[in-house]
PDB file of N, CA and C in Angstrom:
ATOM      1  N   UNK A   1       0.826  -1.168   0.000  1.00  0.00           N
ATOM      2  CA  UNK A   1       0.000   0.000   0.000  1.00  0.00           C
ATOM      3  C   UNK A   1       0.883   1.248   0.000  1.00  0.00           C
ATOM      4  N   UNK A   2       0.497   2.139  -0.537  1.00  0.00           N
ATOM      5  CA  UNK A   2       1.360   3.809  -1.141  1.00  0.00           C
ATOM      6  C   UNK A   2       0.953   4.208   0.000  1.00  0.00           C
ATOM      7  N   UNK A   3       2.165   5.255   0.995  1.00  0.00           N
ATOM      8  CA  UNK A   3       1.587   5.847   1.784  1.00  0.00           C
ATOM      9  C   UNK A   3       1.660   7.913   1.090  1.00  0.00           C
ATOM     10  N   UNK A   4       0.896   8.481   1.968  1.00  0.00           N
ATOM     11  CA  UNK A   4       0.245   9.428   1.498  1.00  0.00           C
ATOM     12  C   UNK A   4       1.381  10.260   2.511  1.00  0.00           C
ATOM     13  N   UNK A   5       2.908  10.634   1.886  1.00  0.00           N
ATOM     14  CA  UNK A   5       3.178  11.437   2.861  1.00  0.00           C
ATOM     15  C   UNK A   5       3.018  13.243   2.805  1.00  0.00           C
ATOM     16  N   UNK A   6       3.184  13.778   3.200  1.00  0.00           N
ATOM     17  CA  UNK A   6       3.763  15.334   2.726  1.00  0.00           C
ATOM     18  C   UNK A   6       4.681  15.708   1.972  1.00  0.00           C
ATOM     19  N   UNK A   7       5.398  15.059   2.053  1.00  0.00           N
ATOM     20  CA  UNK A   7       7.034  14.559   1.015  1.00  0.00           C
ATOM     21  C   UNK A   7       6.245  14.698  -0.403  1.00  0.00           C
ATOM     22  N   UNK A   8       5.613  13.369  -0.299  1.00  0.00           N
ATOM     23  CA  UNK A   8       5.066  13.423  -2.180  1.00  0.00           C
ATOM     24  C   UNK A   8       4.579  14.070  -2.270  1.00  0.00           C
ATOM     25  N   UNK A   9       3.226  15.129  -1.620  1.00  0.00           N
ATOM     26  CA  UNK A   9       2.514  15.600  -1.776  1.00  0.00           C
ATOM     27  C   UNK A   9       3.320  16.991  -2.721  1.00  0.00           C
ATOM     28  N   UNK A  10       3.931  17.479  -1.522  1.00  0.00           N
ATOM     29  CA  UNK A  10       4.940  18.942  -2.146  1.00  0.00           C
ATOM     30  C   UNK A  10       5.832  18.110  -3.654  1.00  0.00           C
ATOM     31  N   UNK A  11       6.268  17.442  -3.352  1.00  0.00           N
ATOM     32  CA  UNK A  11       7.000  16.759  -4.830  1.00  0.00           C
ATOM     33  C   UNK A  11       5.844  16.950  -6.038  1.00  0.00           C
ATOM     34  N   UNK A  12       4.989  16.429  -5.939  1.00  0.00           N
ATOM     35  CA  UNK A  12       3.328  16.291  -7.112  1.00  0.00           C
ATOM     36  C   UNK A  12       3.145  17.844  -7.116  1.00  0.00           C
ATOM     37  N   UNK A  13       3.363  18.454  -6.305  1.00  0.00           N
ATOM     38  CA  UNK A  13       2.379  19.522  -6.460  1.00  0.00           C
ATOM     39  C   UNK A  13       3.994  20.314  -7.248  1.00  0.00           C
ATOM     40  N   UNK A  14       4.671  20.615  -6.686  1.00  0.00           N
ATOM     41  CA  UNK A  14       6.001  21.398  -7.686  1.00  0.00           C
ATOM     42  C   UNK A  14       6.142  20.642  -9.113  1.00  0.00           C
ATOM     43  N   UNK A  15       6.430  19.548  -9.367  1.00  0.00           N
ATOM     44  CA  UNK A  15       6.243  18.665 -10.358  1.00  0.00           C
ATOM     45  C   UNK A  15       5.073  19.199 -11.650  1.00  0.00           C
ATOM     46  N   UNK A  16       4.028  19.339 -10.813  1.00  0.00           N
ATOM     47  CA  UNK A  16       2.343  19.766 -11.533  1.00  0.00           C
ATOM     48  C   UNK A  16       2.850  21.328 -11.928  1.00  0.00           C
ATOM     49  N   UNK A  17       3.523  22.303 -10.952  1.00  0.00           N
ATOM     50  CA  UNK A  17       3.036  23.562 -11.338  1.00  0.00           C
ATOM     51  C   UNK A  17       4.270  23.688 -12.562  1.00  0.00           C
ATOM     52  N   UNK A  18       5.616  22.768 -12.078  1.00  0.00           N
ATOM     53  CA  UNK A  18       6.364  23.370 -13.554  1.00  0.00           C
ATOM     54  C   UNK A  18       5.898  22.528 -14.718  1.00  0.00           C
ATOM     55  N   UNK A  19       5.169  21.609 -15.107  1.00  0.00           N
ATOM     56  CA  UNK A  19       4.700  21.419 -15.766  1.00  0.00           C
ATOM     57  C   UNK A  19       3.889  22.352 -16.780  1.00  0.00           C
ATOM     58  N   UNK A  20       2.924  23.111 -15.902  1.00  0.00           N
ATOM     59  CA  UNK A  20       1.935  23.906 -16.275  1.00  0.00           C
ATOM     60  C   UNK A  20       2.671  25.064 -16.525  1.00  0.00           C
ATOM     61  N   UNK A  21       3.732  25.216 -16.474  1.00  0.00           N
ATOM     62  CA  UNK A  21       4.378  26.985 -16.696  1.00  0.00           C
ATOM     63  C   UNK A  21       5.559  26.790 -17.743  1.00  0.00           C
ATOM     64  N   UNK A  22       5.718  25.618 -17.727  1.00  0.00           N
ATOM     65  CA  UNK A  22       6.789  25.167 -19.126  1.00  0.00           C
ATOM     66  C   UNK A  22       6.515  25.469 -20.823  1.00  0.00           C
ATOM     67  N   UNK A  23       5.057  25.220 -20.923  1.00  0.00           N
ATOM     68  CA  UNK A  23       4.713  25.857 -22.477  1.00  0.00           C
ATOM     69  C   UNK A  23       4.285  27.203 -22.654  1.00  0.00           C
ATOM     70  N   UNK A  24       4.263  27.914 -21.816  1.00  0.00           N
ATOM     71  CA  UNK A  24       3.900  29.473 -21.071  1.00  0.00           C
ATOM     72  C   UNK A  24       5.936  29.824 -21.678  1.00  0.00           C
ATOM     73  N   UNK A  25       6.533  29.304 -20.932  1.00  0.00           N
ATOM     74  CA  UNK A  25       7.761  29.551 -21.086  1.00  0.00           C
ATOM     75  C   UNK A  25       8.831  29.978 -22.434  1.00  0.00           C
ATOM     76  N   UNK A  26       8.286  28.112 -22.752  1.00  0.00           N
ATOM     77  CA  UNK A  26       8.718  28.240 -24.099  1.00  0.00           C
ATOM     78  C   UNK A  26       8.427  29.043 -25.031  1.00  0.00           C
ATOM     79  N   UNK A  27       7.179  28.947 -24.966  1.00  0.00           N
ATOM     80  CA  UNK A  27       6.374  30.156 -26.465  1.00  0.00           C
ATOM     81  C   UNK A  27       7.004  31.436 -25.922  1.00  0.00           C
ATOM     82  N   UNK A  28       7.364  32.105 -24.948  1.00  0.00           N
ATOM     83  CA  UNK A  28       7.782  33.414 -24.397  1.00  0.00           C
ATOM     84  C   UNK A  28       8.928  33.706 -25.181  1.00  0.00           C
ATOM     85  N   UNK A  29       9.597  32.351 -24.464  1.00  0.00           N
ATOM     86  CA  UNK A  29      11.445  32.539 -24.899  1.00  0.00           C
ATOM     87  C   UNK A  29      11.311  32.591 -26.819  1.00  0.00           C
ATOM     88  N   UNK A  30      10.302  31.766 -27.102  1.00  0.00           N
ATOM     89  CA  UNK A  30      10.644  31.944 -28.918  1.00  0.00           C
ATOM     90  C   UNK A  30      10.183  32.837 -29.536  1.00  0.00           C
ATOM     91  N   UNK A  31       9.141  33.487 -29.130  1.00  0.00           N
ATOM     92  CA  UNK A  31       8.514  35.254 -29.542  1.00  0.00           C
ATOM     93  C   UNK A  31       9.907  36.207 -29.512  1.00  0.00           C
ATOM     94  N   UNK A  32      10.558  35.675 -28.135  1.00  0.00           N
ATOM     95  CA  UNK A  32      11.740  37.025 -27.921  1.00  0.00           C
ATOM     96  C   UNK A  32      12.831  36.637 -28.707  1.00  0.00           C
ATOM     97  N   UNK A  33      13.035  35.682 -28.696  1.00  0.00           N
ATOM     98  CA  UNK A  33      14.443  35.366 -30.090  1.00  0.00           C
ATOM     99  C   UNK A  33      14.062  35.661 -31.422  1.00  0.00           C
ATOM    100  N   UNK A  34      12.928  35.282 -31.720  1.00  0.00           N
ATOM    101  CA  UNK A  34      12.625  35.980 -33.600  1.00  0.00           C
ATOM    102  C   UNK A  34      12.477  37.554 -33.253  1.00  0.00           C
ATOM    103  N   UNK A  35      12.252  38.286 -31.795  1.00  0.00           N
ATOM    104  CA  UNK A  35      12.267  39.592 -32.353  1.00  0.00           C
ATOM    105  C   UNK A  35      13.736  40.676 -32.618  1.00  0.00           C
ATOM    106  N   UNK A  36      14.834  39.696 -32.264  1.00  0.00           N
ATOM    107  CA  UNK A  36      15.820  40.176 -32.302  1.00  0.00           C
ATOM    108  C   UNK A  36      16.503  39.787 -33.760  1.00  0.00           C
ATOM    109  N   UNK A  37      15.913  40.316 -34.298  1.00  0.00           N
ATOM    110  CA  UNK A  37      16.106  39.769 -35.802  1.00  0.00           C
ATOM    111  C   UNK A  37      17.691  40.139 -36.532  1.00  0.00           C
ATOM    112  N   UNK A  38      18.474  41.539 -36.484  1.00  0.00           N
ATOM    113  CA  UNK A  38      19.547  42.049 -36.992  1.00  0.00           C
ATOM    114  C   UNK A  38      20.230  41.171 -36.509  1.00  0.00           C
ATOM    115  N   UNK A  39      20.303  40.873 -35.321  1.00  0.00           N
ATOM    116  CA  UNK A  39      21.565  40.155 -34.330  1.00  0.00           C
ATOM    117  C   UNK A  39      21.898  38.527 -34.904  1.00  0.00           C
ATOM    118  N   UNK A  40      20.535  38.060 -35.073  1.00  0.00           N
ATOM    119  CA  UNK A  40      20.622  36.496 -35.818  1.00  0.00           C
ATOM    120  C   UNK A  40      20.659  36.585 -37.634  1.00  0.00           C
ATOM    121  N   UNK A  41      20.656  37.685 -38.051  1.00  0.00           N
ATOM    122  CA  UNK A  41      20.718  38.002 -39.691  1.00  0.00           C
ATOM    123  C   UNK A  41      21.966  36.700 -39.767  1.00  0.00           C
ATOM    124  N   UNK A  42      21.099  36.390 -41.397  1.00  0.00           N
ATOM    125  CA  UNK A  42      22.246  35.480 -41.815  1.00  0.00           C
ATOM    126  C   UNK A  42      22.786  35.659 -42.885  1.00  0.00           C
ATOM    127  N   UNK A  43      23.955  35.719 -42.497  1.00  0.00           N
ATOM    128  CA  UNK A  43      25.649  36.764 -43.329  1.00  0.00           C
ATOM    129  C   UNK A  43      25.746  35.696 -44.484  1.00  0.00           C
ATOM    130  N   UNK A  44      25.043  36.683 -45.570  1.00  0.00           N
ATOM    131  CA  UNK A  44      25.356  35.999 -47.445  1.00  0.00           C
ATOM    132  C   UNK A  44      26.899  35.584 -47.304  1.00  0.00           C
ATOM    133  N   UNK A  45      27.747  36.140 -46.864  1.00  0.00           N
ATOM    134  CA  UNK A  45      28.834  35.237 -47.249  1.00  0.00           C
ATOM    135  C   UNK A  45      29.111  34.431 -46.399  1.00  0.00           C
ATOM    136  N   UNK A  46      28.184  33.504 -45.654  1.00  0.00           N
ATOM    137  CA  UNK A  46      28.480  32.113 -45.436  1.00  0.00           C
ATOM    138  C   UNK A  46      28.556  31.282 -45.830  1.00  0.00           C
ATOM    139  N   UNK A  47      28.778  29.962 -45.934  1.00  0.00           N
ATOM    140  CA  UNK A  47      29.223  28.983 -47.037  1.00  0.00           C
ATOM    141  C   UNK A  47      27.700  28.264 -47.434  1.00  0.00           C
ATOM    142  N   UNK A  48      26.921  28.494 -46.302  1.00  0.00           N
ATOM    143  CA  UNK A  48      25.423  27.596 -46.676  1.00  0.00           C
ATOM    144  C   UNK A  48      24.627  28.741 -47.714  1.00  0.00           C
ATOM    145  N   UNK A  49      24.971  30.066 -47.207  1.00  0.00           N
ATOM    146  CA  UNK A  49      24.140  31.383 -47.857  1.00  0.00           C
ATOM    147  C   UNK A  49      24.390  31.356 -49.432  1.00  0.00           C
ATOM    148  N   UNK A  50      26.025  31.032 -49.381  1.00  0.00           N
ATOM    149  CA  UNK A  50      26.502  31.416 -51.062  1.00  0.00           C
ATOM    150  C   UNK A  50      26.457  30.259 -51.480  1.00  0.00           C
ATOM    151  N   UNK A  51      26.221  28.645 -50.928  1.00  0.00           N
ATOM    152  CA  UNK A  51      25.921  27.603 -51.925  1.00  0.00           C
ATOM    153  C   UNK A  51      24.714  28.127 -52.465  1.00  0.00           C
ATOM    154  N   UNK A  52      23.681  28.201 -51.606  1.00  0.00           N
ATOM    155  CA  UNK A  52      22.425  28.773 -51.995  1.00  0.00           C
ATOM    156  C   UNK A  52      21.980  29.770 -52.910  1.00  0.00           C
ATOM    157  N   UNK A  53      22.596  30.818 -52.977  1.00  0.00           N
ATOM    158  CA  UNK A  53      22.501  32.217 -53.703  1.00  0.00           C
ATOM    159  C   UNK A  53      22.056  32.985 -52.647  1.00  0.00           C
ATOM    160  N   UNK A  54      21.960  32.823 -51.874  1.00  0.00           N
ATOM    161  CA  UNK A  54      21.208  34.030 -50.763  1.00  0.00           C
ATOM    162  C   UNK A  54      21.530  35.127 -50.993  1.00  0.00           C
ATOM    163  N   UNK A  55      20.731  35.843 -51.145  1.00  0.00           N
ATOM    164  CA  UNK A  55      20.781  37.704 -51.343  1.00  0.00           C
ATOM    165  C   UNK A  55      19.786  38.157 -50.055  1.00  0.00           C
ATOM    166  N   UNK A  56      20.229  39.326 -49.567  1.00  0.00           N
ATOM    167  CA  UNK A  56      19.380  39.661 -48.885  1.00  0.00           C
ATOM    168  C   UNK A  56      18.328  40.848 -49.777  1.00  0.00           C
ATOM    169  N   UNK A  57      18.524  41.189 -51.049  1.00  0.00           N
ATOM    170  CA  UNK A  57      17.359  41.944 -51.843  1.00  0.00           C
ATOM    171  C   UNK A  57      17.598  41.466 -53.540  1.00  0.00           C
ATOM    172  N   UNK A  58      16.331  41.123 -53.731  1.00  0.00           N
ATOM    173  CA  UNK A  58      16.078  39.905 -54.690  1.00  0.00           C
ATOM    174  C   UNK A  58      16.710  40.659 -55.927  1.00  0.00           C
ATOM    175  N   UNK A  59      16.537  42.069 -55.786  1.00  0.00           N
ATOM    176  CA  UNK A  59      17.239  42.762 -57.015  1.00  0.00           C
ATOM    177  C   UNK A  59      18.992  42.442 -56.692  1.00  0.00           C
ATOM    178  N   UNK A  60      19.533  42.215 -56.330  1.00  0.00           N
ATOM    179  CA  UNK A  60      20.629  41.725 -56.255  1.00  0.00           C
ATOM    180  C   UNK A  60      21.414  40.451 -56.942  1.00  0.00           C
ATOM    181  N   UNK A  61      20.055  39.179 -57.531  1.00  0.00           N
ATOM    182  CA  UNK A  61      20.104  37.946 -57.914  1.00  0.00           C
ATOM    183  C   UNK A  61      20.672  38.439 -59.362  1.00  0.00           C
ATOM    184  N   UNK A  62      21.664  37.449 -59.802  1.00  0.00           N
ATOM    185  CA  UNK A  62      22.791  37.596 -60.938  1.00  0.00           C
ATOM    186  C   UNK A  62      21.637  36.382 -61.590  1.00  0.00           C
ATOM    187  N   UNK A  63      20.703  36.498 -62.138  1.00  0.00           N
ATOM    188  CA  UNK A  63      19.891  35.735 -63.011  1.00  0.00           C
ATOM    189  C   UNK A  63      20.738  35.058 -64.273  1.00  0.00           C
ATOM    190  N   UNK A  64      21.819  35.308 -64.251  1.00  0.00           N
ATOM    191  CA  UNK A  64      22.369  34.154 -65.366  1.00  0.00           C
ATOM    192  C   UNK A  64      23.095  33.275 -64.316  1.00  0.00           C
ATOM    193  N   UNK A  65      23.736  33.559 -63.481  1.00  0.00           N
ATOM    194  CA  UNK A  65      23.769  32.512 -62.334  1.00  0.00           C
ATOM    195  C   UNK A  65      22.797  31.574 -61.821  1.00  0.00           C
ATOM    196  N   UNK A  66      21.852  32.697 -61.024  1.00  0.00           N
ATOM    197  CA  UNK A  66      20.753  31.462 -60.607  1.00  0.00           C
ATOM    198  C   UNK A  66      19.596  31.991 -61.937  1.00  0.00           C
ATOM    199  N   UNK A  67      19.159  30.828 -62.598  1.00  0.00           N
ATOM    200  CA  UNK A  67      18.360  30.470 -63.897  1.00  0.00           C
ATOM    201  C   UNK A  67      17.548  30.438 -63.346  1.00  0.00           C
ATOM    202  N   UNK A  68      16.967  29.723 -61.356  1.00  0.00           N
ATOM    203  CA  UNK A  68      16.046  29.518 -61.091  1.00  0.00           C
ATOM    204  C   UNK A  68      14.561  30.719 -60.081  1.00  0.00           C
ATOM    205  N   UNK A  69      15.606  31.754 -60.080  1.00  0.00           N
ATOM    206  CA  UNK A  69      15.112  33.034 -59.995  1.00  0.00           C
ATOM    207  C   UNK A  69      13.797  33.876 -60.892  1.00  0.00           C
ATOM    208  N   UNK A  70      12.982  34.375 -60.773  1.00  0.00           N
ATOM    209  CA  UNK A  70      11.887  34.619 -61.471  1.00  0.00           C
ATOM    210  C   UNK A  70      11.523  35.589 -60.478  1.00  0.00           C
ATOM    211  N   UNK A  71      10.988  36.896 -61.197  1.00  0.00           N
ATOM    212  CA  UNK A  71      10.213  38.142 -60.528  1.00  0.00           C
ATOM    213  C   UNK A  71       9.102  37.886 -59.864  1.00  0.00           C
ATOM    214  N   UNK A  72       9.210  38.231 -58.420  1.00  0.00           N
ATOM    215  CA  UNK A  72       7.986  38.220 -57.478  1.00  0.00           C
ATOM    216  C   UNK A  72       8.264  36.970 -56.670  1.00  0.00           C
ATOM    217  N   UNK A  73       9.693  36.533 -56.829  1.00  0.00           N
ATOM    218  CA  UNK A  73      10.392  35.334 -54.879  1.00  0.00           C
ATOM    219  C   UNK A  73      10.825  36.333 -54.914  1.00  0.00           C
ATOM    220  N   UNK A  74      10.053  36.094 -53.223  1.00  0.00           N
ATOM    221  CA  UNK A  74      10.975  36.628 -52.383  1.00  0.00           C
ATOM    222  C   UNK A  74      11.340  35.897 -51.032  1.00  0.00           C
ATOM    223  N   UNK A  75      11.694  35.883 -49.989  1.00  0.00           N
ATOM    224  CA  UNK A  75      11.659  35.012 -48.929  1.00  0.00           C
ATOM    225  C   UNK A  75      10.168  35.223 -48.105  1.00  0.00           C
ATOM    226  N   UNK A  76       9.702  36.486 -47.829  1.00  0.00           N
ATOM    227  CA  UNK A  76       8.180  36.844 -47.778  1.00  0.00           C
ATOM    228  C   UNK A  76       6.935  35.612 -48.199  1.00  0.00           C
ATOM    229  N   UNK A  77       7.553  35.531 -49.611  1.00  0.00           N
ATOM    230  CA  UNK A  77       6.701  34.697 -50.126  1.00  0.00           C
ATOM    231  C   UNK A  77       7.256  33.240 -50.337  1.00  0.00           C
ATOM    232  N   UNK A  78       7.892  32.870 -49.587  1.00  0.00           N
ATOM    233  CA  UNK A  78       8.121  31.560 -49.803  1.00  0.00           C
ATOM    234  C   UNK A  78       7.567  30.426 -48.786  1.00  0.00           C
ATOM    235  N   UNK A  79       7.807  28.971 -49.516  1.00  0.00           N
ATOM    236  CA  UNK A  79       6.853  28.116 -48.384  1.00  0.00           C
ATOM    237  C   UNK A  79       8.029  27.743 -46.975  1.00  0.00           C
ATOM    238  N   UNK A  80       9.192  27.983 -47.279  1.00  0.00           N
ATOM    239  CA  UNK A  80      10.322  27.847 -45.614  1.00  0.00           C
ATOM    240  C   UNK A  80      10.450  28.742 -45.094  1.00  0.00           C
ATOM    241  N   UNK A  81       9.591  29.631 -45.470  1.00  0.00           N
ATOM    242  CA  UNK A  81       9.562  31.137 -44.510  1.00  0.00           C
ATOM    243  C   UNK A  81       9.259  30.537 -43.286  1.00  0.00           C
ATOM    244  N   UNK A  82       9.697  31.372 -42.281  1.00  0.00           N
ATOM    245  CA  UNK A  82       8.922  30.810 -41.151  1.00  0.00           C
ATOM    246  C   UNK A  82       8.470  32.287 -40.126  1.00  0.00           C
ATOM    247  N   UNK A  83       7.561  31.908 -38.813  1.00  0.00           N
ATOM    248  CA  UNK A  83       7.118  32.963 -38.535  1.00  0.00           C
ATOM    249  C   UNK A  83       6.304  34.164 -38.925  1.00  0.00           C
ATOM    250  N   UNK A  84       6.581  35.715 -38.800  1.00  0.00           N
ATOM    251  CA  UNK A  84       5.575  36.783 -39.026  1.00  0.00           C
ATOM    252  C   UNK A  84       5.898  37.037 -40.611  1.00  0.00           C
ATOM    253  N   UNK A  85       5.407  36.704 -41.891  1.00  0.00           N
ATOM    254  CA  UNK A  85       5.942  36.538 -43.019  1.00  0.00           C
ATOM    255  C   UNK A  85       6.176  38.234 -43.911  1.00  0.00           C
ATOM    256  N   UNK A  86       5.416  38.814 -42.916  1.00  0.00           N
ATOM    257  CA  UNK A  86       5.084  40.466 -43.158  1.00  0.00           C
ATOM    258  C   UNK A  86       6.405  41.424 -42.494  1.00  0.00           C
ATOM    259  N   UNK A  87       6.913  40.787 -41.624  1.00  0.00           N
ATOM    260  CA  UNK A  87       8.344  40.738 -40.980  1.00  0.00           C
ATOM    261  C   UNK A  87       9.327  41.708 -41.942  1.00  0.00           C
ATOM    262  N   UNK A  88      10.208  42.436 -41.876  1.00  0.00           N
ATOM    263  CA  UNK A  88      11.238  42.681 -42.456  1.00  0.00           C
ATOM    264  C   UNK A  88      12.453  41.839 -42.416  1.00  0.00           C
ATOM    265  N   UNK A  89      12.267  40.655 -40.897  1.00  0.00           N
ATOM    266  CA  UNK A  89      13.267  39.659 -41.286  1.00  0.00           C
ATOM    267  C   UNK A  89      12.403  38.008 -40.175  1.00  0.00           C
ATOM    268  N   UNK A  90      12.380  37.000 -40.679  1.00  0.00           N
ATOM    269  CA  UNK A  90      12.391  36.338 -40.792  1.00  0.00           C
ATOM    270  C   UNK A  90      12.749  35.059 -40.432  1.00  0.00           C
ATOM    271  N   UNK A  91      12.478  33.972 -39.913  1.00  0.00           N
ATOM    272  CA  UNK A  91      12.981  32.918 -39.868  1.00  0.00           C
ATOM    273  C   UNK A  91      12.876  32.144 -41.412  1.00  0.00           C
ATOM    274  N   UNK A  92      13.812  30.723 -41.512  1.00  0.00           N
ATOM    275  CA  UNK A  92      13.537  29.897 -42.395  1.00  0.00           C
ATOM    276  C   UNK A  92      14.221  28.735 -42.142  1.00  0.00           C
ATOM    277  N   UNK A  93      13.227  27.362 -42.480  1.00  0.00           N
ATOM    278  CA  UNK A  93      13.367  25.859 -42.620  1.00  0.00           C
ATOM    279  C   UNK A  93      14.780  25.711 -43.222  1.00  0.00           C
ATOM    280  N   UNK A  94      15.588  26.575 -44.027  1.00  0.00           N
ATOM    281  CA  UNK A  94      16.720  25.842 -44.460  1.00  0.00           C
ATOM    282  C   UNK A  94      18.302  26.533 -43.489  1.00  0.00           C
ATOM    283  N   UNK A  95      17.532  28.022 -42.979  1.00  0.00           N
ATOM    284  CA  UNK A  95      19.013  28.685 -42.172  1.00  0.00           C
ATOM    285  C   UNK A  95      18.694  28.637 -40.789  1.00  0.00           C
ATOM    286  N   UNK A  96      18.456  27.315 -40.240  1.00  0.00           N
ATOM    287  CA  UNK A  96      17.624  26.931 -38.735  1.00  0.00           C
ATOM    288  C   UNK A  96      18.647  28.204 -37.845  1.00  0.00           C
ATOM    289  N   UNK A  97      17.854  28.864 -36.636  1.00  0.00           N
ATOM    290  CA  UNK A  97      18.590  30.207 -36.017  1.00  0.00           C
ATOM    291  C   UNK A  97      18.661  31.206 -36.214  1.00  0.00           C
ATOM    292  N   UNK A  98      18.559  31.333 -38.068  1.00  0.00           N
ATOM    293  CA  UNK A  98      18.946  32.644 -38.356  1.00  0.00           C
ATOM    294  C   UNK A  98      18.051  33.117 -38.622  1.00  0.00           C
ATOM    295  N   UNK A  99      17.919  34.701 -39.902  1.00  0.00           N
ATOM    296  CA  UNK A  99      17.125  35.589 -40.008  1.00  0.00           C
ATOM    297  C   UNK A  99      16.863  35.960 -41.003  1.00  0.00           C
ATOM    298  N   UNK A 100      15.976  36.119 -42.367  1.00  0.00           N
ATOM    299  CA  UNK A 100      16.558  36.409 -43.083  1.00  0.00           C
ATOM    300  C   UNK A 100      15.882  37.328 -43.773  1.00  0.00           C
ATOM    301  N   UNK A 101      16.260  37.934 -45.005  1.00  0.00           N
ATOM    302  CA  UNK A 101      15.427  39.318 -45.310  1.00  0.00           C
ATOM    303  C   UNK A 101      14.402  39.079 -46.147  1.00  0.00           C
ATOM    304  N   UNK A 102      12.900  39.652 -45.807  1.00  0.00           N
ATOM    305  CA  UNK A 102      11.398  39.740 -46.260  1.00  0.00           C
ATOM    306  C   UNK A 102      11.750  39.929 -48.005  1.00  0.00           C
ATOM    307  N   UNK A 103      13.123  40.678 -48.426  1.00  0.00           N
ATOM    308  CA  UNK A 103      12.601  40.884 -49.530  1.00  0.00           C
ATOM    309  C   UNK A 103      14.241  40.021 -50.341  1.00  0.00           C
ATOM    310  N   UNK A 104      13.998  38.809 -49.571  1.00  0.00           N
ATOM    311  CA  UNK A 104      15.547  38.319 -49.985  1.00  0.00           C
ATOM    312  C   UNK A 104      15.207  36.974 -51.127  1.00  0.00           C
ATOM    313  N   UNK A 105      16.257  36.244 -51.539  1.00  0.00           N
ATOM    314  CA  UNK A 105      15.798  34.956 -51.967  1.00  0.00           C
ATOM    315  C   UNK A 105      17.353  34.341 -52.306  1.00  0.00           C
ATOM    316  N   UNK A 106      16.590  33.011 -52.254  1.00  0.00           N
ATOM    317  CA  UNK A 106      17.509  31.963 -52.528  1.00  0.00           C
ATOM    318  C   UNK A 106      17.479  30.739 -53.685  1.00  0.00           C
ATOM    319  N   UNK A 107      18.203  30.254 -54.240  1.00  0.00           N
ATOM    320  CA  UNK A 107      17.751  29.096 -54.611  1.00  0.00           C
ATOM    321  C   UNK A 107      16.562  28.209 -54.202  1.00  0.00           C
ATOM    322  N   UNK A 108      16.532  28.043 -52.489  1.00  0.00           N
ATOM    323  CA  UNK A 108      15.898  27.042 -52.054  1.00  0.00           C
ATOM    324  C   UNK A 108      14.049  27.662 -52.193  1.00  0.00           C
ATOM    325  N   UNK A 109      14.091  28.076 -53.009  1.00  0.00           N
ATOM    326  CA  UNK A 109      12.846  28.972 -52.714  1.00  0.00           C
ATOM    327  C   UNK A 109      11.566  28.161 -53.487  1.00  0.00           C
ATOM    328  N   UNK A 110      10.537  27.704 -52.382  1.00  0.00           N
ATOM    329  CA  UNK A 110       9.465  27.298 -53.325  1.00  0.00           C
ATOM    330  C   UNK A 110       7.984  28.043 -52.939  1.00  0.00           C
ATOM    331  N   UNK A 111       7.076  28.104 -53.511  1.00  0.00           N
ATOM    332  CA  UNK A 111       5.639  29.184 -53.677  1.00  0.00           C
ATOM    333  C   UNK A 111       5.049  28.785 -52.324  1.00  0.00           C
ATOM    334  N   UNK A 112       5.001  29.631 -51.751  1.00  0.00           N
ATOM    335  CA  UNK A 112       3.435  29.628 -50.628  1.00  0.00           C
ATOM    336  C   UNK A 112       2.398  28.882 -51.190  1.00  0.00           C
ATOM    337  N   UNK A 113       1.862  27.871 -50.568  1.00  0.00           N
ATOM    338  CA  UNK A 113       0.635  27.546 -50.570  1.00  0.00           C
ATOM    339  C   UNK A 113      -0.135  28.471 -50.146  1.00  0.00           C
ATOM    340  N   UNK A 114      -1.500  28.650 -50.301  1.00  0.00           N
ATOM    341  CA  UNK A 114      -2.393  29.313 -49.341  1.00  0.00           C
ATOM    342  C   UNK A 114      -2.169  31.159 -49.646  1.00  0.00           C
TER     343      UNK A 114
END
């Protein structure tokens, strides 16, 4: 038979409340890291940025380079955008951390659904 001490009781009950304040937490901490957007910008001349073509302004794309460039990508409008897409900068599925610019593009760029 389980006995019912005070011990567990305070254990269950601290246990229960960080439970309940942990997804409160998280969502906090990840609102405040995408709003610091300049600080996590991700620097075109990195080696993942320039395999890619990354520009941070789409008028910048050397269209005989990337062939796969076409007027009206932008990172704004792409489907690895991630976050506030109206943003001046950005998260995205392929530069996990970083930031990147609303009116930028890359190779990896495919159409918004929706």
């Amino acid at each position: 038979m389980n006995k019912c001490s005070r011990r567990n009781i305070f254990k269950l009950a601290g246990a229960g409340s960080l439970a309940l304040l942990l997804p409160a937490v998280a969502l906090k901490t990840t609102q405040t890291a995408w709003a610091q957007a300049p600080e996590n910008a991700l620097n075109p001349e990195s080696p993942q940025a320039k395999a890619l073509g990354y520009h941070e302004h789409y008028s910048d794309v050397d269209q005989s380079v990337w062939t796969r460039f076409k007027d009206g990508q932008i990172c704004g409008n792409c489907q690895l955008a991630q976050g506030d897409v109206s943003a001046d900068w950005m998260g995205c599925g392929i530069f996990p951390g970083k930031q990147v610019a609303r009116e930028g593009w890359c190779n990896a760029w495919v159409a918004r659904q929706g």
